[in-house]
PDB file of N, CA and C in Angstrom:
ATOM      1  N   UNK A   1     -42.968  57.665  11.602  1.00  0.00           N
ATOM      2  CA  UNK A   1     -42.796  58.696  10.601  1.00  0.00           C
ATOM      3  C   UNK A   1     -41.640  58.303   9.687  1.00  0.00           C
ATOM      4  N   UNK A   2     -42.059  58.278   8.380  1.00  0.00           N
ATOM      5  CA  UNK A   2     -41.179  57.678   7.456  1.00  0.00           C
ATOM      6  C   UNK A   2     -40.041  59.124   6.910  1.00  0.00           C
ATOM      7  N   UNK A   3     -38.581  59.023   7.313  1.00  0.00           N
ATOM      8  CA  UNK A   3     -37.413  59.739   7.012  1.00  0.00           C
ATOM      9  C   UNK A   3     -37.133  59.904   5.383  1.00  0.00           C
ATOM     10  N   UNK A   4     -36.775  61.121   5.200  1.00  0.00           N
ATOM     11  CA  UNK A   4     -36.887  61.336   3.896  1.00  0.00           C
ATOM     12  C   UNK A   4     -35.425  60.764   2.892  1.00  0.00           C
ATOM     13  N   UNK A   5     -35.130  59.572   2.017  1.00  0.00           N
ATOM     14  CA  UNK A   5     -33.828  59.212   1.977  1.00  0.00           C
ATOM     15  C   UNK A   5     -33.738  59.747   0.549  1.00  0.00           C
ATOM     16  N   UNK A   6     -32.472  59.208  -0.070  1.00  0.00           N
ATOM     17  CA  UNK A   6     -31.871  59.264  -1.341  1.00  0.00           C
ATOM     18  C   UNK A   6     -32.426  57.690  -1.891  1.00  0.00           C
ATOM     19  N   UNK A   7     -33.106  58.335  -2.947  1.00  0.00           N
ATOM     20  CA  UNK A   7     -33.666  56.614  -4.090  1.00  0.00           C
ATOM     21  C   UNK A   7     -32.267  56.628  -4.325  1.00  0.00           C
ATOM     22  N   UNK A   8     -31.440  55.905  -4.292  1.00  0.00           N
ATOM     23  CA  UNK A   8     -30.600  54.864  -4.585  1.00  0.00           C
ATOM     24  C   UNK A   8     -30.455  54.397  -6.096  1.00  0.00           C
ATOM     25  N   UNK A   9     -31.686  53.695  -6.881  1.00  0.00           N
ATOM     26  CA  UNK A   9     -31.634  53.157  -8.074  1.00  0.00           C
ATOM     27  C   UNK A   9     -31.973  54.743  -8.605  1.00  0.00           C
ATOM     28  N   UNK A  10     -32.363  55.572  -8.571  1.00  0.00           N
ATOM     29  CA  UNK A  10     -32.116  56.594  -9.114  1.00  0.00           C
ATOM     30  C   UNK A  10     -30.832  57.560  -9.012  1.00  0.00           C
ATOM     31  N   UNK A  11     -30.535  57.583  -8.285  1.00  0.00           N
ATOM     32  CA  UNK A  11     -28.913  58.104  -7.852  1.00  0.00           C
ATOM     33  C   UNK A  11     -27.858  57.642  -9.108  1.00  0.00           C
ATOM     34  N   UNK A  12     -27.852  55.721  -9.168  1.00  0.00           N
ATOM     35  CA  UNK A  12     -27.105  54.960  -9.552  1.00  0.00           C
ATOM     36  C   UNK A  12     -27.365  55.481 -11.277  1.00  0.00           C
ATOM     37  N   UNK A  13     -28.278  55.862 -11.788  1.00  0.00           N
ATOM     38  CA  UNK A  13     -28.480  56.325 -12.603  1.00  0.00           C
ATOM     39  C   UNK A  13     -28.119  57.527 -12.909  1.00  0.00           C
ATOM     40  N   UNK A  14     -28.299  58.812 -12.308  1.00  0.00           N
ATOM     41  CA  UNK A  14     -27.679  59.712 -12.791  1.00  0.00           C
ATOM     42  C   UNK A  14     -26.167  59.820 -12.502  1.00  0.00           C
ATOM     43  N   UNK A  15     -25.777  59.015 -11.548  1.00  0.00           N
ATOM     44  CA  UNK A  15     -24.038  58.312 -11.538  1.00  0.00           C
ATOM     45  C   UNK A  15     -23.552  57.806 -13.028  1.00  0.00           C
ATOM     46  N   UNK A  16     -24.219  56.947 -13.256  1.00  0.00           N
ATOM     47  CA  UNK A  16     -24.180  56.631 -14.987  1.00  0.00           C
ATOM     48  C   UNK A  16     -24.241  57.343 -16.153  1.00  0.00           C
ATOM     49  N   UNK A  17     -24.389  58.431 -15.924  1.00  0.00           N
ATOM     50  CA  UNK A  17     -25.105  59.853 -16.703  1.00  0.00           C
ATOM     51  C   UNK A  17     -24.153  60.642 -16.802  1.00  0.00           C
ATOM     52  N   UNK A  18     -23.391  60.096 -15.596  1.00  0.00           N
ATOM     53  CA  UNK A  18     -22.350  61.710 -15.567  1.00  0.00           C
ATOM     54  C   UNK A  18     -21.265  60.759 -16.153  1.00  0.00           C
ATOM     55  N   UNK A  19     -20.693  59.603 -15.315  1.00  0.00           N
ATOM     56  CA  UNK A  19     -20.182  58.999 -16.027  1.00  0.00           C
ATOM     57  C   UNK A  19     -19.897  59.179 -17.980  1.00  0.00           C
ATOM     58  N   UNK A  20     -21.171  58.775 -18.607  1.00  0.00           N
ATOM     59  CA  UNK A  20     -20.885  59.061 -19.820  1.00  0.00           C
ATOM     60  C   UNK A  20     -20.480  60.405 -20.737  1.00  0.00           C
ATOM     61  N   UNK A  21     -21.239  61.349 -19.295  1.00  0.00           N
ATOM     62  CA  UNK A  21     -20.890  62.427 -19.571  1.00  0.00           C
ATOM     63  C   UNK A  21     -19.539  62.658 -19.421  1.00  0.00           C
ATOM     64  N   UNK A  22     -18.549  62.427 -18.167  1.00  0.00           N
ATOM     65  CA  UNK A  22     -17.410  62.263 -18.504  1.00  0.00           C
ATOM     66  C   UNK A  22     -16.337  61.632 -19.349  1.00  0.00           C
ATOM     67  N   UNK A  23     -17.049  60.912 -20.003  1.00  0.00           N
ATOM     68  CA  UNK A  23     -16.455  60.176 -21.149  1.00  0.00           C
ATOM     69  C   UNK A  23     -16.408  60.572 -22.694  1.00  0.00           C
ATOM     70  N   UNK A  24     -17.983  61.681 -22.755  1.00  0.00           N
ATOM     71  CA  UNK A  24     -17.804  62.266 -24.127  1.00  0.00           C
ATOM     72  C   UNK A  24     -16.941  63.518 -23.854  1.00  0.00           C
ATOM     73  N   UNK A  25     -16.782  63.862 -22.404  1.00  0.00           N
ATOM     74  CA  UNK A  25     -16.155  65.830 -22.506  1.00  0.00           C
ATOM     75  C   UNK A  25     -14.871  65.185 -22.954  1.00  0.00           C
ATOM     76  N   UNK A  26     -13.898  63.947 -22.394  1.00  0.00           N
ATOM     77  CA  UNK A  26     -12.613  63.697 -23.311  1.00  0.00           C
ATOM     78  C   UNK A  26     -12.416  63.574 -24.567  1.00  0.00           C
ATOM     79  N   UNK A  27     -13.582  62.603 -24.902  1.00  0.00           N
ATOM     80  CA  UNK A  27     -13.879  62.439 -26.624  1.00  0.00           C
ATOM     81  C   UNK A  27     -13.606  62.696 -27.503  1.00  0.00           C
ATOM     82  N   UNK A  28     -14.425  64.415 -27.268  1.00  0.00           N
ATOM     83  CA  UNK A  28     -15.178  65.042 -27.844  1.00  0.00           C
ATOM     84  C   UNK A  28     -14.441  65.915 -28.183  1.00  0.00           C
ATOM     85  N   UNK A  29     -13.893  66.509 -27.588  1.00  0.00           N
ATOM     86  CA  UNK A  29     -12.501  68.061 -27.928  1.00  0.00           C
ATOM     87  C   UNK A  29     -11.167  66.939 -28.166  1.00  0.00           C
ATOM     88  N   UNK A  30     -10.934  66.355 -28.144  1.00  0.00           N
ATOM     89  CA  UNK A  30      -9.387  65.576 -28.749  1.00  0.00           C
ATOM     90  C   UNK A  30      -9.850  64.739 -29.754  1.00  0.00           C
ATOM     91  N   UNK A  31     -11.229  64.508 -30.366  1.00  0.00           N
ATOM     92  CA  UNK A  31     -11.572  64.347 -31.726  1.00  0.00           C
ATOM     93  C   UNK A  31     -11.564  65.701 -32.739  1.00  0.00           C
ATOM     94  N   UNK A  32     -11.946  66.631 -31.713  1.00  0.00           N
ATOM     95  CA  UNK A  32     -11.914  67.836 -32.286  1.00  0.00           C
ATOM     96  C   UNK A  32     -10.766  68.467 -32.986  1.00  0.00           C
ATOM     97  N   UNK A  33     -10.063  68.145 -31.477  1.00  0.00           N
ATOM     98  CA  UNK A  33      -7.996  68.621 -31.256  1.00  0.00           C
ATOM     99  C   UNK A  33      -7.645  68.085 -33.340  1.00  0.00           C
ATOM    100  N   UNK A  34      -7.825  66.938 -32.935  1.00  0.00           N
ATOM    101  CA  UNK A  34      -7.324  65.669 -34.029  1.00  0.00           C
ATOM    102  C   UNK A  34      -7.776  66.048 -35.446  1.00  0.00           C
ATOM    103  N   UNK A  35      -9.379  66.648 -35.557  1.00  0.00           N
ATOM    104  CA  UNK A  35      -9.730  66.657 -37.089  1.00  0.00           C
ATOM    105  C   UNK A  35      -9.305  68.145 -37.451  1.00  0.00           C
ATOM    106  N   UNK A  36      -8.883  68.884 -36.647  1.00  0.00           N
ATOM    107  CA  UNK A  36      -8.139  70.171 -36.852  1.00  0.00           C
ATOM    108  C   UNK A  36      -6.932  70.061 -37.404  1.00  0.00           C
ATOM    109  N   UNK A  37      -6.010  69.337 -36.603  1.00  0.00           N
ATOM    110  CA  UNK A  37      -4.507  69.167 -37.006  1.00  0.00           C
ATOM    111  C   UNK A  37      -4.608  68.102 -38.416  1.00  0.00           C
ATOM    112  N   UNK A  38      -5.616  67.560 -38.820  1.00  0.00           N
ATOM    113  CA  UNK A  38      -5.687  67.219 -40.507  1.00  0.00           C
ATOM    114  C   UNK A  38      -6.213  67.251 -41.282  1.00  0.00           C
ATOM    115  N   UNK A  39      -6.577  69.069 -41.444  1.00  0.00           N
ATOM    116  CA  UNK A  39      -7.401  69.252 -42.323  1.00  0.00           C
ATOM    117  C   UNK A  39      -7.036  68.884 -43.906  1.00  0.00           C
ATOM    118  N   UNK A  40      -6.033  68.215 -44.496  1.00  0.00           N
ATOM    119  CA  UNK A  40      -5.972  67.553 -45.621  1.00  0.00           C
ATOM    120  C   UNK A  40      -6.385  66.711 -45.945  1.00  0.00           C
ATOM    121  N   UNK A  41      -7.144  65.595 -44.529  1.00  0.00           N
ATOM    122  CA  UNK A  41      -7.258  63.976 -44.642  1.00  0.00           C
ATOM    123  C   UNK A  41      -8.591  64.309 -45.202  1.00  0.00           C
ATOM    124  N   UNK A  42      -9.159  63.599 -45.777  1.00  0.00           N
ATOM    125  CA  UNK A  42     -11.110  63.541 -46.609  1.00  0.00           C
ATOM    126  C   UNK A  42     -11.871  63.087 -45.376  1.00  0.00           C
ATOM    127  N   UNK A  43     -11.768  62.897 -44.701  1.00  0.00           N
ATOM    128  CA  UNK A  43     -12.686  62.641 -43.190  1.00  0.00           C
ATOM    129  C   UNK A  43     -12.705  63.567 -42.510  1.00  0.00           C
ATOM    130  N   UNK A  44     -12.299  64.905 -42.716  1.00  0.00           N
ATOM    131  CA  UNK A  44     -11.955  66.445 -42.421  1.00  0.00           C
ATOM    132  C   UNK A  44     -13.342  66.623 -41.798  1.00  0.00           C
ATOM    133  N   UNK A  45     -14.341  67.202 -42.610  1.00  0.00           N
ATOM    134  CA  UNK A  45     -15.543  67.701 -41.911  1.00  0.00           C
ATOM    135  C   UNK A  45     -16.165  66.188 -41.286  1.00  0.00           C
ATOM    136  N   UNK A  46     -16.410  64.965 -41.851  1.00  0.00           N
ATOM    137  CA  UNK A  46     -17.067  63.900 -41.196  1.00  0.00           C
ATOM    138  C   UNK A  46     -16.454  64.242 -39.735  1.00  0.00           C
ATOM    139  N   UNK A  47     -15.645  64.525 -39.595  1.00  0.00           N
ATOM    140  CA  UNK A  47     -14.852  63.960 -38.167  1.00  0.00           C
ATOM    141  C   UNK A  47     -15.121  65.243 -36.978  1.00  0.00           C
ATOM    142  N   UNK A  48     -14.436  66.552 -37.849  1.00  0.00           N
ATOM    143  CA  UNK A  48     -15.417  67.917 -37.182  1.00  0.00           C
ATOM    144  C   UNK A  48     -16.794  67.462 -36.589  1.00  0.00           C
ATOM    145  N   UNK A  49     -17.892  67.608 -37.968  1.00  0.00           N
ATOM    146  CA  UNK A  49     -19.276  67.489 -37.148  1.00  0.00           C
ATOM    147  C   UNK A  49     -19.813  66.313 -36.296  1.00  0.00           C
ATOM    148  N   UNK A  50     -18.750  65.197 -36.101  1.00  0.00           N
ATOM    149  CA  UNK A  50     -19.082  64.022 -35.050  1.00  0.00           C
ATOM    150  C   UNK A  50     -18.368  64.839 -33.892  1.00  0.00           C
ATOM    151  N   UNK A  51     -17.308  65.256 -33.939  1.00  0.00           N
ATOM    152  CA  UNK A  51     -16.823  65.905 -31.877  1.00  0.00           C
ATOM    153  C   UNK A  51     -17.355  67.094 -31.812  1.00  0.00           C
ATOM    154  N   UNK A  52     -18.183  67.450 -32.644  1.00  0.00           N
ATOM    155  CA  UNK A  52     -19.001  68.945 -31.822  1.00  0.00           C
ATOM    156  C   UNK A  52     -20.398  67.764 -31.341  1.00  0.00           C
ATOM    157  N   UNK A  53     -21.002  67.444 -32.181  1.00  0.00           N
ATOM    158  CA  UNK A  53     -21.972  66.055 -31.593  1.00  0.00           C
ATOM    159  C   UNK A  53     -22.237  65.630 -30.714  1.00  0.00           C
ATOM    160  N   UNK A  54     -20.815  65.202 -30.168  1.00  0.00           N
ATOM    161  CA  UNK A  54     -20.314  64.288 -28.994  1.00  0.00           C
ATOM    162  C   UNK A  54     -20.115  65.637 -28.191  1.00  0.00           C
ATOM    163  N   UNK A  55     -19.824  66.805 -28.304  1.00  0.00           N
ATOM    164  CA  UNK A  55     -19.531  67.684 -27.215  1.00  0.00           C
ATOM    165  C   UNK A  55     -20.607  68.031 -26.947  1.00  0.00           C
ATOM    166  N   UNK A  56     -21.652  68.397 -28.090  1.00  0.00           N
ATOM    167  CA  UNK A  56     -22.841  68.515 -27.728  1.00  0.00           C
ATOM    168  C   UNK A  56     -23.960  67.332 -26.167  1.00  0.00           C
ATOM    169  N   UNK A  57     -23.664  66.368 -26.952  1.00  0.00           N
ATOM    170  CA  UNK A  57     -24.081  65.303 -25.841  1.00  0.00           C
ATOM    171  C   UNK A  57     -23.364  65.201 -24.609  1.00  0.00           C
ATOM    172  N   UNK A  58     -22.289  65.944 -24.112  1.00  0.00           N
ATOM    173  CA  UNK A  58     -21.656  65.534 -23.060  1.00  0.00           C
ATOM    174  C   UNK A  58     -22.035  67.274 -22.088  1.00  0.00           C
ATOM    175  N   UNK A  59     -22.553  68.197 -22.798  1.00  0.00           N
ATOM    176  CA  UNK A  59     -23.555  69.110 -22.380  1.00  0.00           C
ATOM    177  C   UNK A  59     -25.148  68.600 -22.362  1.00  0.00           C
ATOM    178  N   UNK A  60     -25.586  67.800 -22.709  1.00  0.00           N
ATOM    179  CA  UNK A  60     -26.747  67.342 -22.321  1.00  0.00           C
ATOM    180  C   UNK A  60     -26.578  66.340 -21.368  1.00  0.00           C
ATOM    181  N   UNK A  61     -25.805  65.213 -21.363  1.00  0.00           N
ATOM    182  CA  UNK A  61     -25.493  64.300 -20.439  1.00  0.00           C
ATOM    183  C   UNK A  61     -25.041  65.248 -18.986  1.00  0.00           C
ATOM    184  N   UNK A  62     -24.536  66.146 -18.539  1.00  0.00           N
ATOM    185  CA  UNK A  62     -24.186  67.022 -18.120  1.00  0.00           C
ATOM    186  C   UNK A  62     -25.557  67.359 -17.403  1.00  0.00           C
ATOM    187  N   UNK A  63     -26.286  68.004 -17.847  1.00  0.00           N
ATOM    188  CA  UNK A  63     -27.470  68.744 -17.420  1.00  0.00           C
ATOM    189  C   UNK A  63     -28.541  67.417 -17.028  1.00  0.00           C
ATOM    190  N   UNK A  64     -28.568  66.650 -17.858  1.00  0.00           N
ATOM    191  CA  UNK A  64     -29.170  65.615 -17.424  1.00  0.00           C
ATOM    192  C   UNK A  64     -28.629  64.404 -16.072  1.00  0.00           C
ATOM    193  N   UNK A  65     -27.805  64.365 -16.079  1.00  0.00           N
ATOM    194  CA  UNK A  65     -27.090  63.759 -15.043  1.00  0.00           C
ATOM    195  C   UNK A  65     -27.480  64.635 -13.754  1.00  0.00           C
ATOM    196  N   UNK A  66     -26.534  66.346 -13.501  1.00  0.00           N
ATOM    197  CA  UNK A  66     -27.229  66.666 -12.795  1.00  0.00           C
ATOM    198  C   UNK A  66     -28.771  66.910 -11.866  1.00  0.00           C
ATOM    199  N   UNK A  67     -29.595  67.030 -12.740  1.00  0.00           N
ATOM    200  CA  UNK A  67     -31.082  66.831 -13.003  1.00  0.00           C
ATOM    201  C   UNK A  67     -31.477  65.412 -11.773  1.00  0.00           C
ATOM    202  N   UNK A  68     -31.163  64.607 -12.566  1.00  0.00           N
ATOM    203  CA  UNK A  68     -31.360  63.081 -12.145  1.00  0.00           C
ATOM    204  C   UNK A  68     -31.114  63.003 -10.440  1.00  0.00           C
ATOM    205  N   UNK A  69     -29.407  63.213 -10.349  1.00  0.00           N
ATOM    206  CA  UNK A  69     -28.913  63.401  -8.949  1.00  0.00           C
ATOM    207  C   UNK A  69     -29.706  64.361  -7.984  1.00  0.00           C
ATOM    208  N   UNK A  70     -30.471  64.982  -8.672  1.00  0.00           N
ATOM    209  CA  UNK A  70     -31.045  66.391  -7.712  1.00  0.00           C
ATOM    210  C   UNK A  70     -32.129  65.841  -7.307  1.00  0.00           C
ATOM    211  N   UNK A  71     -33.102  65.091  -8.229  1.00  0.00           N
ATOM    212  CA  UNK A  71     -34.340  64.109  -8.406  1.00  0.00           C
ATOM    213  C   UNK A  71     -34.173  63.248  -7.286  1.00  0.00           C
ATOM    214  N   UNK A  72     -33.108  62.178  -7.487  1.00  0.00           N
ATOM    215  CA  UNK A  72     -32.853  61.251  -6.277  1.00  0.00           C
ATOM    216  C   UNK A  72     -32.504  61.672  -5.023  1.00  0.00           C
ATOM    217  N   UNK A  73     -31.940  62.854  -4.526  1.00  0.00           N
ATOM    218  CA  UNK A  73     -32.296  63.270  -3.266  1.00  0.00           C
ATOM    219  C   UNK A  73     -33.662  64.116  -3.203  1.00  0.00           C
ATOM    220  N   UNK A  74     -34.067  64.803  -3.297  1.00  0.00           N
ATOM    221  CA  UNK A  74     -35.228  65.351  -2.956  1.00  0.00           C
ATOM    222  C   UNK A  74     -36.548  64.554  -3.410  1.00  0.00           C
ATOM    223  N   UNK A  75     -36.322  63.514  -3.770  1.00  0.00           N
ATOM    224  CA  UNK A  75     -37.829  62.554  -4.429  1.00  0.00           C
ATOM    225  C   UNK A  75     -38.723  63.022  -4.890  1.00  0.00           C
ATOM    226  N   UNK A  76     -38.189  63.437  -6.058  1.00  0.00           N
ATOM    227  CA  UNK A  76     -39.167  64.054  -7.134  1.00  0.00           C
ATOM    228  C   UNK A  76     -38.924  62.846  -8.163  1.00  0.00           C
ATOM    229  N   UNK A  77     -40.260  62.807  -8.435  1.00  0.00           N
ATOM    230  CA  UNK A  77     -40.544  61.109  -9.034  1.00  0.00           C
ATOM    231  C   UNK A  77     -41.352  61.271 -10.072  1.00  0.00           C
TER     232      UNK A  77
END
């Protein structure tokens, strides 16, 4: 009788997921922090609507990461 495991190469993947996801939640609000404190510079809004973007994606990376990890233990494929 074959034991029910964790896919592994799927795991390693949503490990990677969150990963990036942890990489845009820093990003993303201290690009934010940053295009706030200069609203005089002309890259003012360019710079705003890229760290809501990036915050945006680090709420999808987020949900998706989780997702993935939940996938690789219960083997839903």
């Amino acid at each position: 009788m074959e034991t029910d495991r964790t896919d592994k190469e799927i795991l390693r993947k949503g490990l990677r997921q969150m990963g990036i996801c942890l990489l845009l939640m820093f990003t993303g609000p201290i690009l934010l922090y940053v295009s706030f404190s200069n609203k005089e510079k002309t890259l003012y809004i360019p710079l705003i609507i890229v760290s809501i973007i990036l915050c945006f994606l680090a709420i999808f990376f987020l949900f998706k990461g989780i997702n993935t990890i939940l996938d690789s233990m219960f083997n839903k494929k």
